[in-house]
Every structure is written in C-alpha cells, then in structure tokens.
N, C-alpha and C. Protein backbone atom coordinates (compact mmCIF):
# COMPACT_ATOMS: atom_id res chain seq x y z
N UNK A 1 -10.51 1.68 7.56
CA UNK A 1 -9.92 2.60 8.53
C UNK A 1 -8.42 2.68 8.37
N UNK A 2 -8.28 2.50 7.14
CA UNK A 2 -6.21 2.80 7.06
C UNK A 2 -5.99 4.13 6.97
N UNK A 3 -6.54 5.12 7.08
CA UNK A 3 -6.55 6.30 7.17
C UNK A 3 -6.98 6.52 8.56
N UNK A 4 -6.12 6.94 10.00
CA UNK A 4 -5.99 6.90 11.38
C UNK A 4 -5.81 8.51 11.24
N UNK A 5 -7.02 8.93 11.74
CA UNK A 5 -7.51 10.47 12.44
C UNK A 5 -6.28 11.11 13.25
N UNK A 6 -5.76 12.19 13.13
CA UNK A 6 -5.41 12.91 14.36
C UNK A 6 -5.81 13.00 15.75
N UNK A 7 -5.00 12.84 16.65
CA UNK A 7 -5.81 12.23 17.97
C UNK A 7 -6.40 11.22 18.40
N UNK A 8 -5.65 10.09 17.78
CA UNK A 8 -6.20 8.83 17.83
C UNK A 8 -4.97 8.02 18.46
N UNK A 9 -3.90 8.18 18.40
CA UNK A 9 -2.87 7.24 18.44
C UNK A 9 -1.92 8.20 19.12
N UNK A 10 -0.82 7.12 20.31
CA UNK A 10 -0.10 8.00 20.97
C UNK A 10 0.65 8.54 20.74
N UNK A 11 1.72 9.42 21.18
CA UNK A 11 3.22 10.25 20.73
C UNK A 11 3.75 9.11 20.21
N UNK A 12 4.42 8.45 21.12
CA UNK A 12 5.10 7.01 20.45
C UNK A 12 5.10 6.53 19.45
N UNK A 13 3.90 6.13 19.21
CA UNK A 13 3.63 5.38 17.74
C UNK A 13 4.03 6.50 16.84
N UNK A 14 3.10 7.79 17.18
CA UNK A 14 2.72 8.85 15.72
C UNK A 14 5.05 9.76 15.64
N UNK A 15 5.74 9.31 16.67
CA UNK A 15 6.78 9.29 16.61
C UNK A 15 7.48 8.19 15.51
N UNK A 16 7.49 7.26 15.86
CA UNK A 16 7.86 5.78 15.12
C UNK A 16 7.71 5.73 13.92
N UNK A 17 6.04 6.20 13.58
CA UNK A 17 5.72 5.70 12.23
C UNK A 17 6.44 7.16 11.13
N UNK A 18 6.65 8.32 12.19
CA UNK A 18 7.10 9.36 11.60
C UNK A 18 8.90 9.15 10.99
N UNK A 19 9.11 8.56 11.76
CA UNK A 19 10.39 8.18 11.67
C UNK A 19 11.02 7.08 10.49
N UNK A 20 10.18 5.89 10.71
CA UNK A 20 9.76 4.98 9.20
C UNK A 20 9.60 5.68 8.07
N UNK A 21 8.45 6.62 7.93
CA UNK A 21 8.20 7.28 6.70
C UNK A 21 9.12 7.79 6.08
N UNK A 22 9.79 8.97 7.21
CA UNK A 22 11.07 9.08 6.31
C UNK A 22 12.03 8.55 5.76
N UNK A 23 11.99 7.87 6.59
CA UNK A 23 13.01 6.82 5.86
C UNK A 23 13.33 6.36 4.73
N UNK A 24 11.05 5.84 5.12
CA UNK A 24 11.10 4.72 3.31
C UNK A 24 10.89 5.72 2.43
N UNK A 25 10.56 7.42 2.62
CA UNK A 25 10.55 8.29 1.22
C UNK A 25 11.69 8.69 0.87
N UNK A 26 12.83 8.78 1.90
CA UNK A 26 13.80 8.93 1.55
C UNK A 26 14.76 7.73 0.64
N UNK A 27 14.06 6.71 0.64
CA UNK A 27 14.62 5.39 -0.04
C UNK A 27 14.07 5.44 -1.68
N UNK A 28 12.59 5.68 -1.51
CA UNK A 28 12.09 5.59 -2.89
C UNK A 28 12.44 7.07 -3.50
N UNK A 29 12.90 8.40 -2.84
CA UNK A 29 13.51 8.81 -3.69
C UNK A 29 14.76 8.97 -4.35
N UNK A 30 15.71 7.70 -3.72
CA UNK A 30 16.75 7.81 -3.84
C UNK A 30 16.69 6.56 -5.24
N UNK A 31 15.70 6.57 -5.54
CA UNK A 31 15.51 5.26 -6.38
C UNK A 31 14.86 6.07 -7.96
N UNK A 32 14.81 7.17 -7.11
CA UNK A 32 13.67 7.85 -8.53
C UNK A 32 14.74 8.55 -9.70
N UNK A 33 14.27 8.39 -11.20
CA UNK A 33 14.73 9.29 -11.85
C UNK A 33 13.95 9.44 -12.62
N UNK A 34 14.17 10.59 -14.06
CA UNK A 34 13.65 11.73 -14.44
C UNK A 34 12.95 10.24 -15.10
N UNK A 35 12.91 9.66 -15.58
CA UNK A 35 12.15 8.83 -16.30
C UNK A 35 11.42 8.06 -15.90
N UNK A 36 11.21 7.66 -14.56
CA UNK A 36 10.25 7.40 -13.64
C UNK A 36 9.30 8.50 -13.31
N UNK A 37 9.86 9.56 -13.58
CA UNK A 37 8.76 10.25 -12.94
C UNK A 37 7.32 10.58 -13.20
N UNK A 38 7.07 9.96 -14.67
CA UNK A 38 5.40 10.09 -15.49
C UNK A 38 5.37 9.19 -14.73
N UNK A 39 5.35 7.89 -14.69
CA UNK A 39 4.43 6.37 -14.47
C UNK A 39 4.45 6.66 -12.69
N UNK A 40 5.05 7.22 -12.06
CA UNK A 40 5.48 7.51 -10.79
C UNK A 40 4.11 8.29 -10.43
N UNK A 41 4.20 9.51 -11.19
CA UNK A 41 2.86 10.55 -11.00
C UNK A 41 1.40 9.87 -11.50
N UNK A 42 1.36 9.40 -12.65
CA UNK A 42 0.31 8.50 -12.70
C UNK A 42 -0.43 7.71 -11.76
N UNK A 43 0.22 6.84 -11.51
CA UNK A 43 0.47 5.72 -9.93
C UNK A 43 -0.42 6.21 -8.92
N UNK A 44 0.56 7.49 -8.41
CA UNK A 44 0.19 8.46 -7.40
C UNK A 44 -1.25 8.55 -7.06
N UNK A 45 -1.72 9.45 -8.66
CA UNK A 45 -2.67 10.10 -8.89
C UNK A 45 -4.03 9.11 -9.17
N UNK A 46 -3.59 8.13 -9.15
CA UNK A 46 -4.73 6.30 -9.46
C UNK A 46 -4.86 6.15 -8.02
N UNK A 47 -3.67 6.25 -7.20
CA UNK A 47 -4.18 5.85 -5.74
C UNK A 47 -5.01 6.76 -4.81
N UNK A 48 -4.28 8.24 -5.57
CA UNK A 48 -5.61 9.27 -4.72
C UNK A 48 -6.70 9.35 -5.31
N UNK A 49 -6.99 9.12 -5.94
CA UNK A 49 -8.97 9.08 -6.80
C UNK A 49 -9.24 7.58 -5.90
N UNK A 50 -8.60 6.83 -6.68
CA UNK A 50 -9.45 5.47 -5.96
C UNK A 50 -9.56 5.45 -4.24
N UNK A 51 -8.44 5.76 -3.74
CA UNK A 51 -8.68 5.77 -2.06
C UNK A 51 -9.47 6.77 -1.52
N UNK A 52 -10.05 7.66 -2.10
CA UNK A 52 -11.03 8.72 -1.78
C UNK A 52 -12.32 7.76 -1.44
N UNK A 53 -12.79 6.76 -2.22
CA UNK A 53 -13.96 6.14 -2.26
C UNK A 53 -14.01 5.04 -1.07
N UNK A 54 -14.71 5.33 -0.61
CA UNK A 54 -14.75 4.42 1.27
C UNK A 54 -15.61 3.71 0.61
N UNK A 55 -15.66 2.47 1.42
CA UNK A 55 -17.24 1.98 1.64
C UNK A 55 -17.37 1.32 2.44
N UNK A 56 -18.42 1.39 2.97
CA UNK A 56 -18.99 1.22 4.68
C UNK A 56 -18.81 -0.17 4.89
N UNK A 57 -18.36 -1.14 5.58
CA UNK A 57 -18.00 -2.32 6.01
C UNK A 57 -18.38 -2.25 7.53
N UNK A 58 -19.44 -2.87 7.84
CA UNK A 58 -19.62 -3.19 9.29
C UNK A 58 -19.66 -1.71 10.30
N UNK A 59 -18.44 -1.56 11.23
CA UNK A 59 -18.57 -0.65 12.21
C UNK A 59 -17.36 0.49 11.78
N UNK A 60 -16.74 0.08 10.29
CA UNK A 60 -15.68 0.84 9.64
C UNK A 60 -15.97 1.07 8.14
N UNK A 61 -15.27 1.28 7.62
CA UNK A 61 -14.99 1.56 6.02
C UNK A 61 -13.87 0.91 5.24
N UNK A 62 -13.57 0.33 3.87
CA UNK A 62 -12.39 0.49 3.67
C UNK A 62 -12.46 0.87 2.29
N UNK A 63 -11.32 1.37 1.71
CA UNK A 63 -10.72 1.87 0.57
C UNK A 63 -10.08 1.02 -0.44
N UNK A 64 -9.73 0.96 -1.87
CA UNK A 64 -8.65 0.17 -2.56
C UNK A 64 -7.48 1.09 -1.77
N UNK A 65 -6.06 0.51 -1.54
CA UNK A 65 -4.88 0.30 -0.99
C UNK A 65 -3.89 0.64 -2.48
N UNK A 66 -4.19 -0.66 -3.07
CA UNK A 66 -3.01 -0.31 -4.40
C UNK A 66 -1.58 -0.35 -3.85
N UNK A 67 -1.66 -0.92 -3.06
CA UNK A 67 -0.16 -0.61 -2.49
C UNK A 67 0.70 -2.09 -3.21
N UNK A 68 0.28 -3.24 -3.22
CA UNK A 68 0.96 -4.47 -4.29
C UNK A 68 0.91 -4.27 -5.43
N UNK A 69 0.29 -3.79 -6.30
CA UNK A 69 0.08 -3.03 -7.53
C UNK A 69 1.10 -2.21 -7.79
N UNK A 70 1.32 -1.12 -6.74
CA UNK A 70 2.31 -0.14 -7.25
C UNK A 70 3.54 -0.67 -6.55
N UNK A 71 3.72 -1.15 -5.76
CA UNK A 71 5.16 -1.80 -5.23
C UNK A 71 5.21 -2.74 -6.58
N UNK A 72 4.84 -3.12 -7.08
CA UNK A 72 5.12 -4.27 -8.01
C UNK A 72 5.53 -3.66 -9.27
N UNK A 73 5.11 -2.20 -9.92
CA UNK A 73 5.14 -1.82 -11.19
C UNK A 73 6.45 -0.40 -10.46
N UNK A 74 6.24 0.09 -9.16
CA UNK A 74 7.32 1.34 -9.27
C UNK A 74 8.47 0.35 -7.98
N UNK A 75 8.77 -0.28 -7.29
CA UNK A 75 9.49 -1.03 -6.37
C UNK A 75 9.07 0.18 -5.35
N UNK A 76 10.09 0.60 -4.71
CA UNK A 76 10.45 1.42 -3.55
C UNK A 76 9.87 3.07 -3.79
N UNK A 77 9.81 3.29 -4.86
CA UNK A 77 9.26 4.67 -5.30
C UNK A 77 7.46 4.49 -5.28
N UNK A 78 7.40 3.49 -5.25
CA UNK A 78 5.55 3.49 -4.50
C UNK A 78 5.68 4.15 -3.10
N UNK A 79 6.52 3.95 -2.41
CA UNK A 79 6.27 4.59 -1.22
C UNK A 79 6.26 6.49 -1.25
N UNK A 80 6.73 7.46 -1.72
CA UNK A 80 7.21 8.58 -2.44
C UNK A 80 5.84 8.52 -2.79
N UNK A 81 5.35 7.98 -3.42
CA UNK A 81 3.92 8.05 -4.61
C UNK A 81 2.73 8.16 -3.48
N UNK A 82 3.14 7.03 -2.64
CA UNK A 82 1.53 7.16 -1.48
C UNK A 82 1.77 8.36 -0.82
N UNK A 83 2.85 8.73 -0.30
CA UNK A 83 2.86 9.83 0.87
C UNK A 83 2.20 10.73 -0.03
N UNK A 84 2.48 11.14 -1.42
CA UNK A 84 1.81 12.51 -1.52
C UNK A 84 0.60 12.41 -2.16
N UNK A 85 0.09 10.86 -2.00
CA UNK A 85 -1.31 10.65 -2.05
C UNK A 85 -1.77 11.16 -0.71
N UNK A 86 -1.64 10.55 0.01
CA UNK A 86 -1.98 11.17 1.53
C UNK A 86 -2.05 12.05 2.01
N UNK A 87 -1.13 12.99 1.74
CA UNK A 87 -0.53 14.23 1.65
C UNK A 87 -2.04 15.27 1.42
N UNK A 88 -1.73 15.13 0.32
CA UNK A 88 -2.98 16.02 -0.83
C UNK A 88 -4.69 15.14 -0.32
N UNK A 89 -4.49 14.18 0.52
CA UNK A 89 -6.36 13.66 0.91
C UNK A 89 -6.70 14.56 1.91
N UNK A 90 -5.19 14.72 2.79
CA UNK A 90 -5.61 15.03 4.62
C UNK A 90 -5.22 16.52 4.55
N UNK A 91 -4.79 16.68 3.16
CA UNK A 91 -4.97 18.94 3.15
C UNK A 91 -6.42 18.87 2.85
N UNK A 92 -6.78 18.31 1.59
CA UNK A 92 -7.47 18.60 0.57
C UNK A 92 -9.34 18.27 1.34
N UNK A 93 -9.00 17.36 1.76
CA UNK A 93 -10.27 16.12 2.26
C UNK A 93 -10.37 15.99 3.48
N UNK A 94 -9.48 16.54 4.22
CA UNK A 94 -9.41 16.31 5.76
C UNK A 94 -9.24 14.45 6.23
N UNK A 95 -9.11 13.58 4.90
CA UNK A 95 -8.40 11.74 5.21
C UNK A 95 -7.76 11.84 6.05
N UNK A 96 -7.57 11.08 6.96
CA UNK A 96 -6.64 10.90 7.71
C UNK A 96 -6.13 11.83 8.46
N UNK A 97 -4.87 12.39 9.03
CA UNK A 97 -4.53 13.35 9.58
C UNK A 97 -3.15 13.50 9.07
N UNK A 98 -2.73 15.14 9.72
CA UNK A 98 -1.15 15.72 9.44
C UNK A 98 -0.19 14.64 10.51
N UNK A 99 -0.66 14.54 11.98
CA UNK A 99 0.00 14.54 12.69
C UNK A 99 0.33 12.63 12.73
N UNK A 100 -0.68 11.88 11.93
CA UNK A 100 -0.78 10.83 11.65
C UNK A 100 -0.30 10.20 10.33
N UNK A 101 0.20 10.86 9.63
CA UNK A 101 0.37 11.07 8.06
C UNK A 101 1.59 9.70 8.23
N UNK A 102 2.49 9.95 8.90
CA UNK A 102 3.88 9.00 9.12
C UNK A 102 2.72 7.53 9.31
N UNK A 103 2.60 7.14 10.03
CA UNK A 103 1.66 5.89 10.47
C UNK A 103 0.87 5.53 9.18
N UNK A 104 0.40 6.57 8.88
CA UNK A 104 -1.10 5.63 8.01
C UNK A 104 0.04 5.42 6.43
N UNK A 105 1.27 6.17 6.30
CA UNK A 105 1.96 5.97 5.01
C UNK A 105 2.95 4.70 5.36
N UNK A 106 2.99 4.02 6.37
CA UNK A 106 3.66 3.30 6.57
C UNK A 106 2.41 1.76 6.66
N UNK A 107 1.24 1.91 7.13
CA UNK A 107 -0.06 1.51 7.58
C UNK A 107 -0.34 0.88 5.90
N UNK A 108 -0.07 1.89 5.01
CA UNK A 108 -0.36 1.46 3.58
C UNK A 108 0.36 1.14 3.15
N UNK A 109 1.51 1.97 2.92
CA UNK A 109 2.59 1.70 1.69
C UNK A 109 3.36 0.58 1.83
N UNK A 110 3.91 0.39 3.13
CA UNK A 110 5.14 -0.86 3.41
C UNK A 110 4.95 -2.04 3.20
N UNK A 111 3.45 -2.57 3.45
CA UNK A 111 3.30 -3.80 3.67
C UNK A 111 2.99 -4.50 1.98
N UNK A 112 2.63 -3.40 1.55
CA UNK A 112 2.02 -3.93 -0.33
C UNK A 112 3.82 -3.91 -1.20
N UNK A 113 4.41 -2.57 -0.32
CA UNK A 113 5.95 -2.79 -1.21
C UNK A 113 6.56 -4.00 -0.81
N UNK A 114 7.16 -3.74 0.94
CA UNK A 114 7.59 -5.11 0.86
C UNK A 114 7.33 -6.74 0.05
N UNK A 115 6.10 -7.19 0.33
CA UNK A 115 5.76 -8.33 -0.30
C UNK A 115 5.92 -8.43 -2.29
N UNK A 116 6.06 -7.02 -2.81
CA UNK A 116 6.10 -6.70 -4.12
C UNK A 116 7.36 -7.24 -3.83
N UNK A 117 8.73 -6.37 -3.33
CA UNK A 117 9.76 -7.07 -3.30
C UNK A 117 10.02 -8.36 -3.33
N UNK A 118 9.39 -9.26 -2.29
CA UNK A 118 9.79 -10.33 -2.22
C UNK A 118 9.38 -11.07 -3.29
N UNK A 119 8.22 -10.91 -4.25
CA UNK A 119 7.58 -11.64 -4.77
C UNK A 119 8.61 -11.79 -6.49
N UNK A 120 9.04 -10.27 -6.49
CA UNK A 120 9.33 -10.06 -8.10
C UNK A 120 10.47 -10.40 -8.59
N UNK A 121 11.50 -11.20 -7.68
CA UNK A 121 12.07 -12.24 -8.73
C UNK A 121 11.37 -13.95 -9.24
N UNK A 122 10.06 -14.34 -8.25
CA UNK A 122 9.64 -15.03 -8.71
C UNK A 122 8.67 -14.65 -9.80
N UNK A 123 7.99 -13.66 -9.95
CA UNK A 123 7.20 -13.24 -10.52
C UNK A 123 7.93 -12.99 -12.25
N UNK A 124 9.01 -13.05 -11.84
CA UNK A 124 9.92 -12.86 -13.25
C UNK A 124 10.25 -13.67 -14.26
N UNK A 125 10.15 -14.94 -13.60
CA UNK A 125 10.15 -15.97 -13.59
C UNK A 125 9.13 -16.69 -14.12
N UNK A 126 7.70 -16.50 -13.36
CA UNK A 126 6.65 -17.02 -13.73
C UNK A 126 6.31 -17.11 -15.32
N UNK A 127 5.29 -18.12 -15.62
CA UNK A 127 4.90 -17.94 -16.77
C UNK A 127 3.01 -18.39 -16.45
N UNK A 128 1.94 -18.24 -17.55
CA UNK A 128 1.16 -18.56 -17.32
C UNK A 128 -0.17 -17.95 -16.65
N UNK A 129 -0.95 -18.85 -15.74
CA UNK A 129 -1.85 -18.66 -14.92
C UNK A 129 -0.69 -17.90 -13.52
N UNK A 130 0.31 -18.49 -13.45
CA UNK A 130 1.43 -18.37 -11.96
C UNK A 130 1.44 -16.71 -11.58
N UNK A 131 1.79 -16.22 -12.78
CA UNK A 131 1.83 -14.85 -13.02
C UNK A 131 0.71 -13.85 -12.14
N UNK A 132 -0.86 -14.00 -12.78
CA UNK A 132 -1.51 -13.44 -12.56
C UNK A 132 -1.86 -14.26 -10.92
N UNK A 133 -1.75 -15.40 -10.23
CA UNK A 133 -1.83 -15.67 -9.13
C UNK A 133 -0.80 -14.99 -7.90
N UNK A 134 0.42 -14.92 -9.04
CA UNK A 134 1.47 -14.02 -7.60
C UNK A 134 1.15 -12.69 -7.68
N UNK A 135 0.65 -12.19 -8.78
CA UNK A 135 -0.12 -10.65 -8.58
C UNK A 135 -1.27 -10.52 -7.12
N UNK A 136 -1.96 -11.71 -7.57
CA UNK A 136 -3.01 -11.57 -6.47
C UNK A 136 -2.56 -11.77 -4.80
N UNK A 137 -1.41 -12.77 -5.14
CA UNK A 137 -1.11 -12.99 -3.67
C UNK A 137 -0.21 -11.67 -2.63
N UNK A 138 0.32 -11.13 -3.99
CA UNK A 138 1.14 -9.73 -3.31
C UNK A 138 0.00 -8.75 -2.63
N UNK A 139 -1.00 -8.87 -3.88
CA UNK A 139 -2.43 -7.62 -2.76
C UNK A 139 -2.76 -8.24 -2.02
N UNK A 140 -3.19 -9.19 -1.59
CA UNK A 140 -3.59 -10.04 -0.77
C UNK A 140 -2.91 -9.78 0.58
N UNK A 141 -1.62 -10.09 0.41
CA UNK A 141 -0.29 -9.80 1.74
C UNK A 141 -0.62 -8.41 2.14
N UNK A 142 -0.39 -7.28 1.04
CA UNK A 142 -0.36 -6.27 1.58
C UNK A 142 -1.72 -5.74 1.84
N UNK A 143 -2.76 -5.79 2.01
CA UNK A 143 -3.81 -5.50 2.81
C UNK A 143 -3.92 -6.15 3.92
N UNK A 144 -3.26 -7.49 4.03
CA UNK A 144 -3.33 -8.19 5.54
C UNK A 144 -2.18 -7.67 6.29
N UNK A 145 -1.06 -7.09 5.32
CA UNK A 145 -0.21 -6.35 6.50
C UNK A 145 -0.42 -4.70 6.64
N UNK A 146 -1.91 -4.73 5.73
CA UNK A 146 -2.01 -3.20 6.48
C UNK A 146 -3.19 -3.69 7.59
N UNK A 147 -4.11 -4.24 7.61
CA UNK A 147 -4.54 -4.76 8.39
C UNK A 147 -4.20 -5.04 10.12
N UNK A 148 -2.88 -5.41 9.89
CA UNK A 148 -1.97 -6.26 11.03
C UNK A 148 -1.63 -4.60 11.57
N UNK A 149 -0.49 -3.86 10.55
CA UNK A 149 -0.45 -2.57 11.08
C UNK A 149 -1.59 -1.81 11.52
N UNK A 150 -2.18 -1.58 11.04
CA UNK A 150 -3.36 -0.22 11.62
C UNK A 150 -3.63 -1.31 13.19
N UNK A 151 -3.89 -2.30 13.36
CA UNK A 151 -4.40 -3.03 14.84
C UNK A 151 -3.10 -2.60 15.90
N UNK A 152 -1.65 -2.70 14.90
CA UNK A 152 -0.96 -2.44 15.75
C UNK A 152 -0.79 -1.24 16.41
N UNK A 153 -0.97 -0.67 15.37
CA UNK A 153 -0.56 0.82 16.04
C UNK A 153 -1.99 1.48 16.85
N UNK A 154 -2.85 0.80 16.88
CA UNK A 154 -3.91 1.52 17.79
C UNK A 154 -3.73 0.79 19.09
N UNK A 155 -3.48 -1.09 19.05
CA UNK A 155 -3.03 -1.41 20.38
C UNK A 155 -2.23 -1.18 21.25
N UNK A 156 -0.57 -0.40 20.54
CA UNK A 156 -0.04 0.18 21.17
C UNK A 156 -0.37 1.52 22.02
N UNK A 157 -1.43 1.85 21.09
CA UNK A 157 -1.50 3.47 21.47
C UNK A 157 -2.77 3.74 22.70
N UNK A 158 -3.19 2.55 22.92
CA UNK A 158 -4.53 2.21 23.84
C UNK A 158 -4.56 1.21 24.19
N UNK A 159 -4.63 0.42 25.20
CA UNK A 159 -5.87 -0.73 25.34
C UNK A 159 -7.55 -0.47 25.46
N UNK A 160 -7.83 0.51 25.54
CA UNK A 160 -9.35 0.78 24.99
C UNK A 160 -9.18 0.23 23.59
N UNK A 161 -8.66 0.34 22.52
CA UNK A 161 -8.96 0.18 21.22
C UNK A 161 -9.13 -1.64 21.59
N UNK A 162 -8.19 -2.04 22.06
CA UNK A 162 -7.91 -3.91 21.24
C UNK A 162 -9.22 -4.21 21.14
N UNK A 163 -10.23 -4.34 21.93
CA UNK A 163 -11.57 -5.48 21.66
C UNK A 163 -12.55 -4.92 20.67
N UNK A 164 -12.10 -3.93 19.81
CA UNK A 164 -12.41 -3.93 18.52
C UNK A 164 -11.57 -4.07 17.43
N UNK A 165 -10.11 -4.55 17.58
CA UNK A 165 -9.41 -4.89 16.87
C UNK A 165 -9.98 -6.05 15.81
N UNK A 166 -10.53 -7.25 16.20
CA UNK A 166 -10.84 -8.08 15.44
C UNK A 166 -11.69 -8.04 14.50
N UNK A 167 -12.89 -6.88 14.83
CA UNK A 167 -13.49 -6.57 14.27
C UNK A 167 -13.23 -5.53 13.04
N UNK A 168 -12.45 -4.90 13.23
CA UNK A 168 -11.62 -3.84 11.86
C UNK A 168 -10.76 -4.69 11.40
N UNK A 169 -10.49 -5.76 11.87
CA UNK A 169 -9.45 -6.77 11.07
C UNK A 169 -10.04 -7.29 10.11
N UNK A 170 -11.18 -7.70 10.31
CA UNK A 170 -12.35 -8.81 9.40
C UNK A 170 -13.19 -7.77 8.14
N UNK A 171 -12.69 -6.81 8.74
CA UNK A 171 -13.30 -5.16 7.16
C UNK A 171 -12.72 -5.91 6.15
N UNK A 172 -11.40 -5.48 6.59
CA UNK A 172 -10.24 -5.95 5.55
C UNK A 172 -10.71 -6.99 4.47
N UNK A 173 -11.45 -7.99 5.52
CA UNK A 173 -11.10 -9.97 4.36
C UNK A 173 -11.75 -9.38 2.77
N UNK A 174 -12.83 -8.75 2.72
CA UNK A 174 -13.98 -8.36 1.46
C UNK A 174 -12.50 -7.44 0.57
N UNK A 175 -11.81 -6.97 1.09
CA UNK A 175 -10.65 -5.50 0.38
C UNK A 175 -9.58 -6.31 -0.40
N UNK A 176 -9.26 -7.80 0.64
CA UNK A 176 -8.26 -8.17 0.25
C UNK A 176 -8.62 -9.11 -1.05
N UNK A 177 -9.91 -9.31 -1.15
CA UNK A 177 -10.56 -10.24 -2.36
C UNK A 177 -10.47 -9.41 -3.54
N UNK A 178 -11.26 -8.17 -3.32
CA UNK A 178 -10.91 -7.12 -4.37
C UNK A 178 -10.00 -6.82 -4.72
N UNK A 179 -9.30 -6.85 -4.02
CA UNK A 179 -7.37 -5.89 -4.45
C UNK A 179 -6.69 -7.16 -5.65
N UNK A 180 -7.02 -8.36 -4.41
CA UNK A 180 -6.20 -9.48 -5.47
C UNK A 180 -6.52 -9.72 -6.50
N UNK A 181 -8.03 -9.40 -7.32
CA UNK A 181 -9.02 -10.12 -8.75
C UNK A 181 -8.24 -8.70 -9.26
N UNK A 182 -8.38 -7.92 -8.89
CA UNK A 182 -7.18 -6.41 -9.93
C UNK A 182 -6.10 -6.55 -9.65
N UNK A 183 -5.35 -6.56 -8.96
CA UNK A 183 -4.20 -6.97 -9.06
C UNK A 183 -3.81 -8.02 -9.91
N UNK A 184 -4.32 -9.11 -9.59
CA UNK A 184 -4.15 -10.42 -10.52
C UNK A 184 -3.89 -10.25 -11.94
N UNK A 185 -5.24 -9.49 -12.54
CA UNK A 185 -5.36 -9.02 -13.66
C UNK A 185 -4.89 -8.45 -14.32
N UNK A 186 -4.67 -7.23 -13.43
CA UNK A 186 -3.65 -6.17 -13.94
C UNK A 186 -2.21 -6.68 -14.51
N UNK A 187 -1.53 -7.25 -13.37
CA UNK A 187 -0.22 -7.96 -13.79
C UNK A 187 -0.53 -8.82 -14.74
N UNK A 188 -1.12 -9.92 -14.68
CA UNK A 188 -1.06 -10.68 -15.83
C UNK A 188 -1.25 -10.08 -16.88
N UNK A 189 -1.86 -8.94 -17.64
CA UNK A 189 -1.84 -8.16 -18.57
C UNK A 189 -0.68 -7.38 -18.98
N UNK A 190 -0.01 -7.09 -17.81
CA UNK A 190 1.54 -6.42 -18.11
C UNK A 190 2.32 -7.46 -18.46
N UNK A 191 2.19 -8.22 -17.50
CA UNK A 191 3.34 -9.01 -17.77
C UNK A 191 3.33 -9.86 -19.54
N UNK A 192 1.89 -9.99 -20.26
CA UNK A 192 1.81 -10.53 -21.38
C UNK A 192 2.24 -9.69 -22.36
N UNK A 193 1.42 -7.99 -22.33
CA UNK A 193 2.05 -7.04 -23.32
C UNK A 193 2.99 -6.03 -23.24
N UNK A 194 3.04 -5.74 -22.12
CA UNK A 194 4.02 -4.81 -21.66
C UNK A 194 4.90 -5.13 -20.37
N UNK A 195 5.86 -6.19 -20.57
CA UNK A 195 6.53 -6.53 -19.16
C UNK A 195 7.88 -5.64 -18.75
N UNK A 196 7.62 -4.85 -19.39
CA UNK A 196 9.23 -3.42 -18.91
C UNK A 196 8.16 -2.64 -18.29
N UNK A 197 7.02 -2.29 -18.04
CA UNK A 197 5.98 -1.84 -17.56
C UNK A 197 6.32 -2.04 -15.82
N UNK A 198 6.74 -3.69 -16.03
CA UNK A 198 6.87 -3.99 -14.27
C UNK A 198 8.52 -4.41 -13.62
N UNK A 199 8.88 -4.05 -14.78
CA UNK A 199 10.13 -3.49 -14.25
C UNK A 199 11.48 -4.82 -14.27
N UNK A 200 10.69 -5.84 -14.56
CA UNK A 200 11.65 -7.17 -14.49
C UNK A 200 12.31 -7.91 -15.43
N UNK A 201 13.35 -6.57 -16.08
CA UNK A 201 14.24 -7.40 -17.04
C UNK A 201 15.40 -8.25 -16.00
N UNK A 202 15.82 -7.50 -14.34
CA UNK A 202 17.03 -7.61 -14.47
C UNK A 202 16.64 -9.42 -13.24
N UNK A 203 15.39 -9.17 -12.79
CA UNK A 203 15.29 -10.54 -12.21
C UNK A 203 15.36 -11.91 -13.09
N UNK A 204 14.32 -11.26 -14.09
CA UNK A 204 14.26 -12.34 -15.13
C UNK A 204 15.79 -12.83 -15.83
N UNK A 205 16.81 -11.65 -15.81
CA UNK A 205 18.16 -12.32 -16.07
C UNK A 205 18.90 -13.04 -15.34
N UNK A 206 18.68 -12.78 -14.04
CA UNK A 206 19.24 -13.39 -12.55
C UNK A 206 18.51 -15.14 -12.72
C-alpha cells in the first residue's frame, strides 16, 4: 500500500508531503546533468515496470520500492526519477493518486535515499562480503522507513486508520527481505565490476 489513493489522507498531510516533494525534486534536479541523464531515465523506467506488479500480502499488497538501489547508484536524483515514476502510474494506471502524488513520492523515495546517503561513504570503503551486506541493509531501512511513513501519514490523517496500522506494517517484513537479497546483489556486482556505476570515487578518496 505505498501507493495512498486520492481521498484517503487529510489536507494537512496531502499539504506537507506536497511541500517535501518539491523540495526533494527540486534538490535532485539541482544535482542532475546531461550525463546523468541515461542511467537517470533507465532507473526511472526499472522502477515503473517493477512497481506496477503488486502482490497480495494479507489485507494489502506490496510492490518492489527500489528506492536503496537507486539512492545508492543516482544519490538525490533518485528522487526526480520516482516522481515521474509515479507520475506516469497514477495518469497511466490510475496507482496511487494526483492529489496524493507529494506523500506517496516522499512515502517511497526519501526513506531508501536518505539511508543510501548515509550508508555510501561506508560503503566506499567496504571491501568483500561488507559491501554486498550494506547494500542489503540500505533496502532494508528504506522499506521500513516507507513502512513507518505510509502508517504515518494515514495516522495523522485519521484515527479510524491506526488499528490497522500494524497490520500494513507487517506486509512490508516479506518486501524488505526481497529488496535486500537484490539489492545486496546488485551492489556487490557494481561495486566488483563497475564501481563509477555507484558513484563512489569521491568517498572512497575522503
């Protein structure tokens, strides 16, 4: 359920999260250039095919995220990349909603970039098995902080919602296993043959 319907959540929140979004697209495009922009569109276009595919979990659904993956290989320009994943689900597919679009891009994108951030001067660092473990632990984070978000922003927006909060929390645990065994992988594969791929010459010099 990281994709939050129109008419689900109050002014407030669908204010807030509108307000965030811009922000963080206005950040990752201030980060973008012409030579980012293939692996950028690629990215994009990996997160809208794969997040199309739900699958039924209990009394919800969930999706691959990709959001530690691409915070990890584009930094701040993953965020830029999800919105117009989102963008193109909730014209195209009716995902999610217009009026919700701010929330659920903040619901996804922030929590997989942030922790990419924090992770990728150690990750620069790493050598080994370490490598492909801090891959996993970044998806890992960021599905539990989309997790944490989507509860938040429906508890704010209701107390009807909370006493199913725990229960859309626990979708998540099966997403965050998956995200991390590809993630894991993925990086450890960049980082062995192609480590300008993830972007960390200038940590690894630090």
């Amino acid at each position: 359920m990281a994709h939050i319907p129109d008419g689900v959540l109050s002014f407030p929140v669908l204010a807030g999260g509108a307000a965030l979004a811009v922000g963080g697209v206005a950040l990752g495009l201030r980060r973008m250039d012409e030579a980012e922009i293939p692996k950028t569109a690629i990215l994009a276009s990996t997160f809208f095919v794969a997040s199309l595919v739900a699958v039924p979990v209990g009394p919800s659904s969930v999706h691959l995220l990709l959001s530690g993956l691409m915070g990890l290989v584009l930094g701040l320009r993953a965020i830029p990349a999800v919105f117009v994943g989102l963008l193109l689900q909730a014209v195209l597919f009716g995902f999610g909603g217009i009026t919700s679009l701010g929330v659920d891009l903040v619901d996804i994108a922030f929590p997989g970039v942030a922790a990419a951030l924090i992770a990728r001067p150690a990750l620069a660092r790493a050598q080994g098995w370490r490598v492909g473990a801090l891959g996993a632990a970044v998806a890992a984070a960021g599905v539990a902080g989309t997790a944490a978000c989507v509860s938040l922003a429906l508890a704010l927006s209701s107390a009807d919602y909370v006493p199913s909060l725990r229960v859309i929390a626990l979708t998540y645990i099966p997403l965050a296993l998956a995200e991390a065994a590809l993630t894991g992988g993925v990086v450890a594969y960049l980082k062995r043959v192609k480590p300008e791929a993830l972007g960390l010459a200038e940590e690894a010099a630090a």
